[in-house]
C-alpha atoms as a PDB file:
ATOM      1  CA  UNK A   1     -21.738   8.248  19.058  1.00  0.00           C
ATOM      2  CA  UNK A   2     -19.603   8.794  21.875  1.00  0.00           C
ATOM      3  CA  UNK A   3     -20.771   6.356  23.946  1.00  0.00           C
ATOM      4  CA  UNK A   4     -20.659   3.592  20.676  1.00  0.00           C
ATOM      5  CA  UNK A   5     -16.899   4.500  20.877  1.00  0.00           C
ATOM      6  CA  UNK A   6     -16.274   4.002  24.343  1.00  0.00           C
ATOM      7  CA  UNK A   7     -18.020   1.047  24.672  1.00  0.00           C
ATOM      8  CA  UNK A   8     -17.059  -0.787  21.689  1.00  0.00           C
ATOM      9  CA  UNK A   9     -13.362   0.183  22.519  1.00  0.00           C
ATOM     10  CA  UNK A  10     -13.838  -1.059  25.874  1.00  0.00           C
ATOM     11  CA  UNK A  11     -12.930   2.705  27.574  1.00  0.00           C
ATOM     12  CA  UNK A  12     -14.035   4.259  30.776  1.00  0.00           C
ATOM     13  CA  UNK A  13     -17.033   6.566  30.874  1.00  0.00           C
ATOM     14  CA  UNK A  14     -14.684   9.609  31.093  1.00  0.00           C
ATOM     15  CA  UNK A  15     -12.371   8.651  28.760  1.00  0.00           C
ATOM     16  CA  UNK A  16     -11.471  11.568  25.853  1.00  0.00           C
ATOM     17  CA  UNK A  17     -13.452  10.635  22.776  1.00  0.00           C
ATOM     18  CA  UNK A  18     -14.038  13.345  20.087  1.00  0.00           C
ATOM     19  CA  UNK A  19     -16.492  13.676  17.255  1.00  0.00           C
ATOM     20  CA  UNK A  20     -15.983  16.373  14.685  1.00  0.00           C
ATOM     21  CA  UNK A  21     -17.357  16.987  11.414  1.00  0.00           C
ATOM     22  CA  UNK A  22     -14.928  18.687   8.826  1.00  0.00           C
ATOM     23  CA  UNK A  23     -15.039  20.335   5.712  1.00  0.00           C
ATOM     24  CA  UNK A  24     -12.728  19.324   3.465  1.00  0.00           C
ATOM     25  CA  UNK A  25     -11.034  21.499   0.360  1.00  0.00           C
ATOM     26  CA  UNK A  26      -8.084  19.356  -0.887  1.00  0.00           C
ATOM     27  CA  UNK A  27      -8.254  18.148  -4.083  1.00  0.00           C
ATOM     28  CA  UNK A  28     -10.521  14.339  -4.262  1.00  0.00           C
ATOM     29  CA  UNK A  29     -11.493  14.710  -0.644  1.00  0.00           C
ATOM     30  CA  UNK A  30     -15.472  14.382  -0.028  1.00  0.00           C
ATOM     31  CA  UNK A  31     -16.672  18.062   1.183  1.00  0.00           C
ATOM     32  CA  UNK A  32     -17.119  16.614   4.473  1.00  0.00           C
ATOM     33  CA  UNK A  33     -15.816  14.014   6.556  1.00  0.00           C
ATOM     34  CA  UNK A  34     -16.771  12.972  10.529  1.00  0.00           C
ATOM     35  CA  UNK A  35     -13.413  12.329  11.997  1.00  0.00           C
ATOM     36  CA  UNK A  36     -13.612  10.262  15.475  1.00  0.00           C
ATOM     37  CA  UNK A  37     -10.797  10.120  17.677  1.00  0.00           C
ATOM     38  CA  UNK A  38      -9.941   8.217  20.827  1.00  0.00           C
ATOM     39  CA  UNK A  39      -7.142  11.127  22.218  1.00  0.00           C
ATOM     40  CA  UNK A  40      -5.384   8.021  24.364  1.00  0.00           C
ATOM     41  CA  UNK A  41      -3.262   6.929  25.697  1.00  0.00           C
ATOM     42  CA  UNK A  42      -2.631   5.620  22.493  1.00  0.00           C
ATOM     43  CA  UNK A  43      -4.335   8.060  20.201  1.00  0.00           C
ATOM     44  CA  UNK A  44      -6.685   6.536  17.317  1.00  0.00           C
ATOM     45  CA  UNK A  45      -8.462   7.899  14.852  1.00  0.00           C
ATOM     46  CA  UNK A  46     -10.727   6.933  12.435  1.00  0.00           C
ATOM     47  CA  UNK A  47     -12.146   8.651   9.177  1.00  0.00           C
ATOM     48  CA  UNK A  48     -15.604   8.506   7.673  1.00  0.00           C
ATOM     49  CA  UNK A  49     -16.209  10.468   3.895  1.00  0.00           C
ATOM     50  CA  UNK A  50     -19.798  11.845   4.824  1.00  0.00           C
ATOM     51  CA  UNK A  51     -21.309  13.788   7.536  1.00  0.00           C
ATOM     52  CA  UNK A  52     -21.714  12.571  10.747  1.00  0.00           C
ATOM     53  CA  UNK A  53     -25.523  11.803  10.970  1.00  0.00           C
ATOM     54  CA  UNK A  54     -24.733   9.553   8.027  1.00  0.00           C
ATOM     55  CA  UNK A  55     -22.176   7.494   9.700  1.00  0.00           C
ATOM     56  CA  UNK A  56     -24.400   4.913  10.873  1.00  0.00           C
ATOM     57  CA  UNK A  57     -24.098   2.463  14.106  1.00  0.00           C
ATOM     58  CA  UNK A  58     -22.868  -0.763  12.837  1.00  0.00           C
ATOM     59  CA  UNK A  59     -20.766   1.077  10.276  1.00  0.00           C
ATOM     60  CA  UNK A  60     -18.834   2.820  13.323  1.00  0.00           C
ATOM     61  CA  UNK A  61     -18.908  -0.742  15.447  1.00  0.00           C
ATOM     62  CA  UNK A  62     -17.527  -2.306  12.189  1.00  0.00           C
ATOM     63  CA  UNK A  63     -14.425   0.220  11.843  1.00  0.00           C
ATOM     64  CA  UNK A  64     -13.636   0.338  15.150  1.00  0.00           C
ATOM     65  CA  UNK A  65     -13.337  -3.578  15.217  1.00  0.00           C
ATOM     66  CA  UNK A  66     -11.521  -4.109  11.991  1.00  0.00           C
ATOM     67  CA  UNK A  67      -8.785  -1.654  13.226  1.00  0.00           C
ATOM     68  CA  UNK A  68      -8.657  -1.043  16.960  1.00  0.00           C
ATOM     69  CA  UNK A  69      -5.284   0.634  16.296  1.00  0.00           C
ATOM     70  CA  UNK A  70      -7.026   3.242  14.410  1.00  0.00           C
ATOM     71  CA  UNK A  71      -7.665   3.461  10.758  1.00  0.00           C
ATOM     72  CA  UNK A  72      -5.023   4.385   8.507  1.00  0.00           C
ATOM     73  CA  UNK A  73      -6.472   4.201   5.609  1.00  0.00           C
ATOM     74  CA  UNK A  74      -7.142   7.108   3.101  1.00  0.00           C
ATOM     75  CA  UNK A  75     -11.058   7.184   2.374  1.00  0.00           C
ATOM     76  CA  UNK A  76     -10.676   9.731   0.236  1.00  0.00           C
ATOM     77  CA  UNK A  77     -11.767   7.237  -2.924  1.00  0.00           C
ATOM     78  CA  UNK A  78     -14.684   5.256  -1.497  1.00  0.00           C
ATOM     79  CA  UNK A  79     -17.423   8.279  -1.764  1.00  0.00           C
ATOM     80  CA  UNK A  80     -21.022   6.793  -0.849  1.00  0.00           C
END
């Protein structure tokens, strides 16, 4: 998944990408989430409700393409 992120994002091999999977215990959030993050210069993150073997290729190529900048958006309503 890493390397989908740097390459799509157009980063150097060693650039700081991270993948986590997080539970999540606030009220209408999906019990887990994979959060991937681009730590910058500029920092970007993106949010996916489901774990991270679900998160599938083109889905990740997709988000990071709609919003280079990072997705701000709160995914916290659009279960799968």
């Amino acid at each position: 998944m890493k390397g989908i992120v740097r390459t799509v994002a157009q980063l150097d091999s060693a650039a700081p990408v991270l993948v986590q999977q997080l539970a999540c215990t606030e009220p209408d959030c999906p019990p887990v989430e994979t959060v991937i993050a681009i730590l910058g210069p500029p920092r970007r993150t993106w949010k996916f409700p489901k774990p991270t073997i679900d998160v599938a290729v083109a889905e990740l190529r997709a988000a990071l393409v709609a919003y280079p900048d990072g997705d701000h958006h709160d995914h916290r309503d659009h279960r799968d």
